[in-house]
C-alpha atoms as a PDB file:
ATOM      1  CA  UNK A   1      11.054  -4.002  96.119  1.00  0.00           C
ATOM      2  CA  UNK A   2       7.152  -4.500  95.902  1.00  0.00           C
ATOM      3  CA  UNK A   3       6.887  -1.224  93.842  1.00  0.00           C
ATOM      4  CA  UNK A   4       9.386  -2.842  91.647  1.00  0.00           C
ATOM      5  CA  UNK A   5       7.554  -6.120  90.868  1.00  0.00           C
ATOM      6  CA  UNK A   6       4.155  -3.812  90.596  1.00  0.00           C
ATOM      7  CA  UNK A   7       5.874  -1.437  87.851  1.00  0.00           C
ATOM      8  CA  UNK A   8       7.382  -4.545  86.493  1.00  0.00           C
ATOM      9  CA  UNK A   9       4.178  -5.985  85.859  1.00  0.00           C
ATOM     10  CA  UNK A  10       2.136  -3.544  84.767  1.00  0.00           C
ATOM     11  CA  UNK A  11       4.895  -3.340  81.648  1.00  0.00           C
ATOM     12  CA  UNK A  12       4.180  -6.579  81.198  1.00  0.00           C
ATOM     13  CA  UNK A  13       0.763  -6.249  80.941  1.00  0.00           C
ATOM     14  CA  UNK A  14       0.759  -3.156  78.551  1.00  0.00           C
ATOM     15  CA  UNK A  15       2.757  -5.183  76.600  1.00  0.00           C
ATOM     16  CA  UNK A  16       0.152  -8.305  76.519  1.00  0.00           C
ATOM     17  CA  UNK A  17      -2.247  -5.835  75.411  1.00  0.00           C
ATOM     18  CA  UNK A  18      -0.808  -4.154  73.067  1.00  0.00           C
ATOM     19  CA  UNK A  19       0.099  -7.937  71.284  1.00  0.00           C
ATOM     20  CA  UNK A  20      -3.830  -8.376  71.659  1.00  0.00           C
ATOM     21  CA  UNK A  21      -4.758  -5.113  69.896  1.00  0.00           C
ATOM     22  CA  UNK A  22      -2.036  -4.685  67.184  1.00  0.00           C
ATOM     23  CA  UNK A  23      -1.927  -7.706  65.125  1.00  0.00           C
ATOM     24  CA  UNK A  24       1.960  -9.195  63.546  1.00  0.00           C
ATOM     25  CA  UNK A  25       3.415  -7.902  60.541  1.00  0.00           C
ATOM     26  CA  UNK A  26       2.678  -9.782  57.709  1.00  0.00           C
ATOM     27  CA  UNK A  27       5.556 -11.898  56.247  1.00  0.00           C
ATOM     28  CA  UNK A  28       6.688 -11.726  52.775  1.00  0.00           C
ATOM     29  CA  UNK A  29       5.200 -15.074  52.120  1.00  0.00           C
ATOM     30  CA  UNK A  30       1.258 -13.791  52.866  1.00  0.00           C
ATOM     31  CA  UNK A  31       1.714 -10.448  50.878  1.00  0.00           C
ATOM     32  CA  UNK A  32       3.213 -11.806  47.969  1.00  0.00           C
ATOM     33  CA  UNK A  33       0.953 -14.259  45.449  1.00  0.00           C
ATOM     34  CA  UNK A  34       2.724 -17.707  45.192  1.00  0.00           C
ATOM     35  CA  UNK A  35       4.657 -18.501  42.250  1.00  0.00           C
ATOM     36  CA  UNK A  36       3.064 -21.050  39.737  1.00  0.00           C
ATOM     37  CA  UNK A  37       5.079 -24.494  40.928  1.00  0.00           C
ATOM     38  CA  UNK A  38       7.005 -25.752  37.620  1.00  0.00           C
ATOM     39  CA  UNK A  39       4.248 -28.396  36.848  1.00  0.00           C
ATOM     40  CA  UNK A  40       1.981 -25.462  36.679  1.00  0.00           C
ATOM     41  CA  UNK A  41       3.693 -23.281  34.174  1.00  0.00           C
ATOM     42  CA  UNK A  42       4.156 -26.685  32.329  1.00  0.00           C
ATOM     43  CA  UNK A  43       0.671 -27.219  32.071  1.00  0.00           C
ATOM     44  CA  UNK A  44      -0.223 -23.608  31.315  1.00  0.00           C
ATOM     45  CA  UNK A  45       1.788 -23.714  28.537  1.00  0.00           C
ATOM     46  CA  UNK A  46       0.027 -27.030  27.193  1.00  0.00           C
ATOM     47  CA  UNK A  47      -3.232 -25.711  27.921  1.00  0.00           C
ATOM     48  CA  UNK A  48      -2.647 -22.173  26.145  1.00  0.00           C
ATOM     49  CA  UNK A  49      -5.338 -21.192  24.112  1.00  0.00           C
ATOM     50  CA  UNK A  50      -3.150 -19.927  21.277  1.00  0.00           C
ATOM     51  CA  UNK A  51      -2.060 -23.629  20.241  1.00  0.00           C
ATOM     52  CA  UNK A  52      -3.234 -24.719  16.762  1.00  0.00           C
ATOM     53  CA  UNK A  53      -5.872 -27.390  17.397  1.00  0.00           C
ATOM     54  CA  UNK A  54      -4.000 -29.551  15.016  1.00  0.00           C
ATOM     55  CA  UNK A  55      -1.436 -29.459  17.811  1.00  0.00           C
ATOM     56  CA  UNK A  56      -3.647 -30.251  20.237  1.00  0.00           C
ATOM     57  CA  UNK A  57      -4.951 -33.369  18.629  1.00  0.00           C
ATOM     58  CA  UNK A  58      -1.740 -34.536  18.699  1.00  0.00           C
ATOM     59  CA  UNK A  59      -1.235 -34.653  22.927  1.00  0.00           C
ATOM     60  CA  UNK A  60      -2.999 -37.616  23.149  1.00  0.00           C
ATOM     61  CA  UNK A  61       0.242 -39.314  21.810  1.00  0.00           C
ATOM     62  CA  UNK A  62       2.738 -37.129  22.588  1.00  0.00           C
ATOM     63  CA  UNK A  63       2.273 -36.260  26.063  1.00  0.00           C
ATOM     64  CA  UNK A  64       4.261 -33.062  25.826  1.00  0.00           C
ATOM     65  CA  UNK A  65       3.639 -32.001  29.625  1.00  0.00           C
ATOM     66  CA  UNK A  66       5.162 -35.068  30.450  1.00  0.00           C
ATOM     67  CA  UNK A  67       7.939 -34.640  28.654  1.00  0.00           C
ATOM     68  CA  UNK A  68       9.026 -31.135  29.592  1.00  0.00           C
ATOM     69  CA  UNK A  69       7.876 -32.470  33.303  1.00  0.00           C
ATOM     70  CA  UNK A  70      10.348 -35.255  32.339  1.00  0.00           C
ATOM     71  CA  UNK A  71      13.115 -32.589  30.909  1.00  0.00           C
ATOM     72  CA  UNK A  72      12.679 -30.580  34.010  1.00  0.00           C
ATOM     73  CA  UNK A  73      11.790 -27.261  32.391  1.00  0.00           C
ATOM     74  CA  UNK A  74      11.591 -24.280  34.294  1.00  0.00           C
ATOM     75  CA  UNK A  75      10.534 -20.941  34.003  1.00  0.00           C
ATOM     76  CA  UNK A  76      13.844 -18.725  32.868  1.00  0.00           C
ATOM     77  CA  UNK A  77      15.522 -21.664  31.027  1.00  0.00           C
ATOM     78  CA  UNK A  78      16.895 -21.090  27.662  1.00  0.00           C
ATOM     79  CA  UNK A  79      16.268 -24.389  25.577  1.00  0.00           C
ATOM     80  CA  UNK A  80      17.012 -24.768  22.192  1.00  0.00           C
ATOM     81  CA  UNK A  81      14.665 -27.247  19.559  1.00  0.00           C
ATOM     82  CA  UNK A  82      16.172 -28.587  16.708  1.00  0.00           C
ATOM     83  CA  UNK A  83      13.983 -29.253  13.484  1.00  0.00           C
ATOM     84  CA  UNK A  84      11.136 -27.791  15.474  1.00  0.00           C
ATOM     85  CA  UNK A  85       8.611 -28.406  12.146  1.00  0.00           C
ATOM     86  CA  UNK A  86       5.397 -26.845  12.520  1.00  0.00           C
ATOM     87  CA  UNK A  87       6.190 -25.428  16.166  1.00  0.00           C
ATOM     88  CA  UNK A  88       4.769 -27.869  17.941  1.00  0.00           C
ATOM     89  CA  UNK A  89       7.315 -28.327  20.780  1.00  0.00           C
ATOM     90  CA  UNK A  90       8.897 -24.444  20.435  1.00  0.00           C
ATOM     91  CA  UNK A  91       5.047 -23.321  21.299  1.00  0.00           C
ATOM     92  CA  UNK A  92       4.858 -25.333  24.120  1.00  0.00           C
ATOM     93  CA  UNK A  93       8.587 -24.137  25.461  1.00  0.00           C
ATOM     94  CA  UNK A  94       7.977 -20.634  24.690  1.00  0.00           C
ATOM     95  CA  UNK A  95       5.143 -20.477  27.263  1.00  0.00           C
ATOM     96  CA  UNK A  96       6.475 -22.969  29.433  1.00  0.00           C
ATOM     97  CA  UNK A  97      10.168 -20.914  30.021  1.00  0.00           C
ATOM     98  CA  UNK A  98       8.209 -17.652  30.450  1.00  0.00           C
ATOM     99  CA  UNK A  99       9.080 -14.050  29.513  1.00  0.00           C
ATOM    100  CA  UNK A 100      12.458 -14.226  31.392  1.00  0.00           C
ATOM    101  CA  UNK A 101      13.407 -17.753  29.362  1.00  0.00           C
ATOM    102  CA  UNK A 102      14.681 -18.108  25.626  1.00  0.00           C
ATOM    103  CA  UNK A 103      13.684 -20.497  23.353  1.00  0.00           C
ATOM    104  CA  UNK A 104      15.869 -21.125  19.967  1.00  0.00           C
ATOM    105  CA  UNK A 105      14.027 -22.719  16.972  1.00  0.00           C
ATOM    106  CA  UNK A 106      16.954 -24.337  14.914  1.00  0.00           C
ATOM    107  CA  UNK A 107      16.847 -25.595  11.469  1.00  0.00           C
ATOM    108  CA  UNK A 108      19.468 -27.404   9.977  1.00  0.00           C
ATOM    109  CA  UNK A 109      20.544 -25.314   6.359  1.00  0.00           C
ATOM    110  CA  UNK A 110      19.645 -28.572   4.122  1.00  0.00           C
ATOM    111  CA  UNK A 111      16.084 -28.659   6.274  1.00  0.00           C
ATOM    112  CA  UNK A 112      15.353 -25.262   5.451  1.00  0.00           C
ATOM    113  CA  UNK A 113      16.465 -25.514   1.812  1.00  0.00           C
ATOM    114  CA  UNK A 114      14.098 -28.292   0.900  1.00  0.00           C
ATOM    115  CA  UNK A 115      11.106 -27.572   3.532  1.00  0.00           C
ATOM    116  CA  UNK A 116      11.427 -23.287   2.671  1.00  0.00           C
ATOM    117  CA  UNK A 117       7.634 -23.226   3.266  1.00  0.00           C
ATOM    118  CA  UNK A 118       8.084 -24.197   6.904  1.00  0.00           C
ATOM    119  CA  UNK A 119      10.737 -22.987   7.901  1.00  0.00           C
ATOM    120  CA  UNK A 120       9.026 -19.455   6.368  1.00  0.00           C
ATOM    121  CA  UNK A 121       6.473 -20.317   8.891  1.00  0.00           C
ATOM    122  CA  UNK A 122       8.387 -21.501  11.759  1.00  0.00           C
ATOM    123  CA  UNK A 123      10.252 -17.900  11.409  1.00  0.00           C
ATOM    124  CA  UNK A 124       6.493 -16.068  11.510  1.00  0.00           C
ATOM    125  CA  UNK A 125       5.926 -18.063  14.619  1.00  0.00           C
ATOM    126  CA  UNK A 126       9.759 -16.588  16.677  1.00  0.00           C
ATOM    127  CA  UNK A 127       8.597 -13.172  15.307  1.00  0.00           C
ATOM    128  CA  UNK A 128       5.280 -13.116  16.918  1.00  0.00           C
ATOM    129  CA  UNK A 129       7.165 -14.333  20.305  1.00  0.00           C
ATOM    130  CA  UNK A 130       9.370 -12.239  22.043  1.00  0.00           C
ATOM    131  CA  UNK A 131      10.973 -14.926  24.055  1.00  0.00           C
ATOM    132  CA  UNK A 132      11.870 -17.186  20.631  1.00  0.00           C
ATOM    133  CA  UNK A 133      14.290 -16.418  17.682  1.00  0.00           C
ATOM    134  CA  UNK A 134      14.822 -18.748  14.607  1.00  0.00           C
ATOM    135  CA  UNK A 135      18.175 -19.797  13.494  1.00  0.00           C
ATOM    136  CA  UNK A 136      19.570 -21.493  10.369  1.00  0.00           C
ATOM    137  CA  UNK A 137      23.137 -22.827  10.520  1.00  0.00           C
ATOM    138  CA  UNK A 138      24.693 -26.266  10.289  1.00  0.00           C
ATOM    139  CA  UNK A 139      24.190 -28.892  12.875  1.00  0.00           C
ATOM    140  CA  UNK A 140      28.509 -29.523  13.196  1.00  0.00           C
ATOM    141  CA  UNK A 141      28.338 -26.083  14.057  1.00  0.00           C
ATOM    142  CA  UNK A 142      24.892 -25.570  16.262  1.00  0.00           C
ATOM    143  CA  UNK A 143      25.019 -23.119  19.208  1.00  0.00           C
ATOM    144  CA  UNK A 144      27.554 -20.497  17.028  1.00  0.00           C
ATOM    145  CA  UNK A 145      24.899 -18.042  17.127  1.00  0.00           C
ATOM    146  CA  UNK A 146      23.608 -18.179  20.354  1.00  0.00           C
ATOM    147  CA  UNK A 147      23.840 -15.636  22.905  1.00  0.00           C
ATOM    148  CA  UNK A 148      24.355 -17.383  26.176  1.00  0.00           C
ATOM    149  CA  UNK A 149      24.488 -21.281  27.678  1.00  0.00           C
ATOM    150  CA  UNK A 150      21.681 -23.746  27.233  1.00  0.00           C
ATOM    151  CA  UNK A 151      20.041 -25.560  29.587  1.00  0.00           C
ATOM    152  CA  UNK A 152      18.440 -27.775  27.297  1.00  0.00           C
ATOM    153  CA  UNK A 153      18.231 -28.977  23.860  1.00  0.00           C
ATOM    154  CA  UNK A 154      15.465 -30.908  22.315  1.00  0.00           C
ATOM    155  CA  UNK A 155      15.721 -33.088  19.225  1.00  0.00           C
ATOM    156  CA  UNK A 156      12.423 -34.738  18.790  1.00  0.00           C
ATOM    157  CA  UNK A 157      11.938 -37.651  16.033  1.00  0.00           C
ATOM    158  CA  UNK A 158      14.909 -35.630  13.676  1.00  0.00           C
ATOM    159  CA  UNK A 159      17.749 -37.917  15.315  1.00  0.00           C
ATOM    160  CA  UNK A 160      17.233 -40.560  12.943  1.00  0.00           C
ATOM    161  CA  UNK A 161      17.546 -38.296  10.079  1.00  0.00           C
ATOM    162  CA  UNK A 162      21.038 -37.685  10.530  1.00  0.00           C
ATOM    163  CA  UNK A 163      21.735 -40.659   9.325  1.00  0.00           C
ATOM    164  CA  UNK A 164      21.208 -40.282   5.870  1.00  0.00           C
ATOM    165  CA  UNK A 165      21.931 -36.590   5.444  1.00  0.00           C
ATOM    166  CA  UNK A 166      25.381 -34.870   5.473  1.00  0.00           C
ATOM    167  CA  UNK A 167      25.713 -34.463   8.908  1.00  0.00           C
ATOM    168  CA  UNK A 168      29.021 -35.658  10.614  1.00  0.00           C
ATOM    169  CA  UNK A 169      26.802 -37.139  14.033  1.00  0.00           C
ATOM    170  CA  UNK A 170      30.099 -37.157  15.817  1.00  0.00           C
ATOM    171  CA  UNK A 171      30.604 -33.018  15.328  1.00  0.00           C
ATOM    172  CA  UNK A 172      27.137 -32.410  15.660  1.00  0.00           C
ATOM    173  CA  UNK A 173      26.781 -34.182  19.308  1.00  0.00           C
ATOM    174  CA  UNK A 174      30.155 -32.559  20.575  1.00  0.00           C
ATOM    175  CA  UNK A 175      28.448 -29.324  18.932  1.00  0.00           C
ATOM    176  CA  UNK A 176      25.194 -29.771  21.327  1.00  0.00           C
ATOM    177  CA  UNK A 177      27.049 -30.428  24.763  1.00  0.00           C
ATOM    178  CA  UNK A 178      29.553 -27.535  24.001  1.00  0.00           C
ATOM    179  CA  UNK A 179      26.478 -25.169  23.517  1.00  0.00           C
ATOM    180  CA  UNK A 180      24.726 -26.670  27.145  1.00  0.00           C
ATOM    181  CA  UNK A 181      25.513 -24.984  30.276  1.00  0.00           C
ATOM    182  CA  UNK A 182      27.219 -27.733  32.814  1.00  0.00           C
ATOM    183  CA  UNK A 183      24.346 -29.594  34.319  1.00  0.00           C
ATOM    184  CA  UNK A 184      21.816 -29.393  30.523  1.00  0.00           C
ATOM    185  CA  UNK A 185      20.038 -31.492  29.294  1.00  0.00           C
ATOM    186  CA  UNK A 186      19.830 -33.010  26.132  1.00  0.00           C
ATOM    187  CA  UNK A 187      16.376 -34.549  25.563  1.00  0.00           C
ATOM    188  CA  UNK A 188      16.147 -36.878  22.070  1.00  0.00           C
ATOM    189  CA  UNK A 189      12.839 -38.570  21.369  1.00  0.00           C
ATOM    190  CA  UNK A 190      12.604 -41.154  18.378  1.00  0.00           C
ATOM    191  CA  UNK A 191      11.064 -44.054  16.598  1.00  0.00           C
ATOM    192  CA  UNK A 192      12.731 -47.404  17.930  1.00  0.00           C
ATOM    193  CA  UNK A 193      14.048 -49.565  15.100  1.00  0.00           C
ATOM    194  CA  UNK A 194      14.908 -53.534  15.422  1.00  0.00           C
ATOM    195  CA  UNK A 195      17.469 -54.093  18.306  1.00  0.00           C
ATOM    196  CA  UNK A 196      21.079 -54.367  16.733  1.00  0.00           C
ATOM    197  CA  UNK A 197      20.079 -52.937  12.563  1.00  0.00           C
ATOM    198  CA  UNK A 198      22.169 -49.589  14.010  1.00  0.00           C
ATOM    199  CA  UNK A 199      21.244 -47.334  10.821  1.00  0.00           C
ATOM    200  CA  UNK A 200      19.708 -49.629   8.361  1.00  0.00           C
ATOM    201  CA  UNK A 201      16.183 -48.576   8.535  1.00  0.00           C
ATOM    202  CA  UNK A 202      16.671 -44.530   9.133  1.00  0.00           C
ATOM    203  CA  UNK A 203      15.901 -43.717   5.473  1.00  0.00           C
ATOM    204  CA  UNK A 204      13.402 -46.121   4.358  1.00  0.00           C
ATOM    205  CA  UNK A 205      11.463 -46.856   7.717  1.00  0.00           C
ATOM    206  CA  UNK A 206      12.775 -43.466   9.517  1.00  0.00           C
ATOM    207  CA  UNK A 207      13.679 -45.363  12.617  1.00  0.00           C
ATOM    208  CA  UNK A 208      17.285 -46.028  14.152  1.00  0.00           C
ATOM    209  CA  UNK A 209      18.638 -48.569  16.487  1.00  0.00           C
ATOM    210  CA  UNK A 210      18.600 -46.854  20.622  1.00  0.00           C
ATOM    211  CA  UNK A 211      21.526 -48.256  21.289  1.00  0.00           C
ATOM    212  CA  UNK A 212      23.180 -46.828  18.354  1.00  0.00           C
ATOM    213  CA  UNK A 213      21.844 -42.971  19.457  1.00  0.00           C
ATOM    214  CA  UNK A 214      22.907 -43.726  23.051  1.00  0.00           C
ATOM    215  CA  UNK A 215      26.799 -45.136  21.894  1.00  0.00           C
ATOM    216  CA  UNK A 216      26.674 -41.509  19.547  1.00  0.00           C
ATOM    217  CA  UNK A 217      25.633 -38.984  22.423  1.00  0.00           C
ATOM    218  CA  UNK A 218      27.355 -40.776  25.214  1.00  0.00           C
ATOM    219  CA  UNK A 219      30.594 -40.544  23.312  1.00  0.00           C
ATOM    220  CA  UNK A 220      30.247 -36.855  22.853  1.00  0.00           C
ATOM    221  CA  UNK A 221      30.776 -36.797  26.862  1.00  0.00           C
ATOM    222  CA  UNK A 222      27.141 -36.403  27.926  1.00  0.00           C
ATOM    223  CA  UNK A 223      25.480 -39.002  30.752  1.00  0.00           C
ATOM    224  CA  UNK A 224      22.400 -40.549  30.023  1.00  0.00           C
ATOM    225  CA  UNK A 225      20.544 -39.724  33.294  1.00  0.00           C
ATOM    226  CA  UNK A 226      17.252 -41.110  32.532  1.00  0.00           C
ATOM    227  CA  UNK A 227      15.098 -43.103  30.076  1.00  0.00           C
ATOM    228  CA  UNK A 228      11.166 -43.258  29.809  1.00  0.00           C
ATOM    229  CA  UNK A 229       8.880 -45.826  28.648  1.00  0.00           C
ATOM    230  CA  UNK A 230       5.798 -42.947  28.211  1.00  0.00           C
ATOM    231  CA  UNK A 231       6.054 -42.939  24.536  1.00  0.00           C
ATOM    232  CA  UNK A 232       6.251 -46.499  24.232  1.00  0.00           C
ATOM    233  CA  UNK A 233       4.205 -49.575  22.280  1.00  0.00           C
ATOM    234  CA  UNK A 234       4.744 -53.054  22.325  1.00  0.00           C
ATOM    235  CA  UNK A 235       2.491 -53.493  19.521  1.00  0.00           C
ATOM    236  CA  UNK A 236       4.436 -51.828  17.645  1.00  0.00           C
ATOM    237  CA  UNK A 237       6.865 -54.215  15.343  1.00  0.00           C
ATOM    238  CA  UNK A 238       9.484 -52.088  14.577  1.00  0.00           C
ATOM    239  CA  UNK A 239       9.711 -53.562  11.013  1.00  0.00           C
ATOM    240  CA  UNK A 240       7.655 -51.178   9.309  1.00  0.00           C
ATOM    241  CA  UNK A 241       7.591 -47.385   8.371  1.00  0.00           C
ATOM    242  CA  UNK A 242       6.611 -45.169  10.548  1.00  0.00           C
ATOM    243  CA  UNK A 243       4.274 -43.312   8.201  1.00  0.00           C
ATOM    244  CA  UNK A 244       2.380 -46.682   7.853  1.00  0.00           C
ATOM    245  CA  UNK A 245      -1.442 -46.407   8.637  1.00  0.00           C
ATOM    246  CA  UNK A 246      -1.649 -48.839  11.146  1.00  0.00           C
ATOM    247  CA  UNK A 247       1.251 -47.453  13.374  1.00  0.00           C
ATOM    248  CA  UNK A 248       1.445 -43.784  12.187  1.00  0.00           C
ATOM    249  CA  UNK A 249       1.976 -41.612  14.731  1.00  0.00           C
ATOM    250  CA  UNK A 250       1.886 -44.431  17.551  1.00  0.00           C
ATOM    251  CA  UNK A 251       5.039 -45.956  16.776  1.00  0.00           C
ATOM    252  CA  UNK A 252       7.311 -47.119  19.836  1.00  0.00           C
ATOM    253  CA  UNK A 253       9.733 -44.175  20.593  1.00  0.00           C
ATOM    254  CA  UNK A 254      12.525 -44.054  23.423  1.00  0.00           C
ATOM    255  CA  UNK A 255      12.765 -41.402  25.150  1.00  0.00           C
ATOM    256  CA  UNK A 256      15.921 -39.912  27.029  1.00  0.00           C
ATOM    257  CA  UNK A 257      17.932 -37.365  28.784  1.00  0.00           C
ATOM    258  CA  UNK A 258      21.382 -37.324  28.604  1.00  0.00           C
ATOM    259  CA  UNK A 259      23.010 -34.591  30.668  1.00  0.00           C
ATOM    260  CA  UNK A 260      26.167 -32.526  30.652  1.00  0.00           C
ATOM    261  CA  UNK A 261      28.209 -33.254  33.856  1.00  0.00           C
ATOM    262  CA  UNK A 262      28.662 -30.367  35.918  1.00  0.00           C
END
């Protein structure tokens, strides 16, 4: 019995030492180099040095980390942006989704017909970006050409243009949350007009009634999950143009997220 407990303990003792002397395999976790949290691909993307500086002049107002913070964006995500102009948001996306994410710079047909010159550009932007095509098509029929669901679709300051254009609203919004994956986001960004005028100042002061855009999207079956007030100014009276000098690119835009239901 007593040369038991001695052998016993001496295995217990080569075993302490051997725990001393050979140290615990590393987990996955210390090997491996953390992935970038989603606020930190966002802001890599705003900070890349590739931006036009005329882009970056613009943050100041536009907050665009905030707003793909406020979309949710993550790396992988394919997100479509409609009338993307100049790039400024697709740029920002591009980076932000990553190589593994897709980002879809739409033009409606009748914005590429009278703006050729940049929507020639905005295609010279997709080609140098492996992660971003350009497409052309008609907004009643947006997401035909697309190769897989959405999780998000942007429409930044373009909503109110609908409203003097061609475009059947009511087609195009049914058009958007058929393209979305269950669970997508649409995220529309515009200039506020008076409370109640509905579509009476979208061609001559380029502003339309919130109410009026939420009523439109709601209907097409989306949610509206969240609002923000980060593009917003109360100094701004509604009751003039938004290219006028005193308000011109400070106007008082809403800002929200309606979501397809899963």
């Amino acid at each position: 019995m007593k040369a038991r407990f001695l052998l016993s303990a001496a295995v217990l003792m080569l075993a302490a030492c051997r725990g001393a002397q050979e140290p615990a395999e590393p987990s996955q976790a210390t090997t491996q180099q953390a992935e970038p949290s989603r606020w930190d691909s966002i802001m890599e993307a705003v900070e890349d040095a590739e931006r036009p500086e005329e882009d970056r002049l613009l943050d100041a107002n536009r907050h665009p980390a905030e707003v793909l913070d406020f979309a949710g964006v993550e790396r992988g995500w394919a997100v479509a942006d409609i009338v993307p102009g100049n790039g400024y948001y697709a740029r920002v996306l591009s980076t932000a989704v990553g190589d593994m994410g897709r980002v879809y710079a739409y033009n409606p047909s009748w914005v590429a017909e009278r703006f050729g010159d940049a929507d020639a550009a905005l295609s010279l932007i997709a080609d140098r970006r492996a992660n971003m095509s350009h497409h052309v098509g008609d907004l009643e029929d947006f997401g035909a050409s697309f190769d897989q669901p959405l999780d998000a679709v942007f429409m930044v300051l373009f909503y109110h243009d609908t409203g003097y254009d061609v475009t059947d609203r009511a087609r195009m919004n049914q058009a958007i949350f058929d393209a979305l994956a269950p669970g997508g986001v649409f995220v529309v960004i515009d200039h506020h007009a008076i409370e109640g005028s509905g579509l009476d100042a979208v061609e001559t002061l380029h502003r339309i009634d919130a109410s009026l855009v939420v009523a439109e999207v709601s209907a097409a079956g989306f949610v509206l999950d969240s609002e923000s007030d980060m593009l917003a100014n109360p100094d701004d009276p509604r009751d003039i143009s938004v290219f006028a000098p005193q308000i011109r690119r400070n106007t008082d835009r809403f800002v929200y997220l309606f979501r397809k239901p899963q």
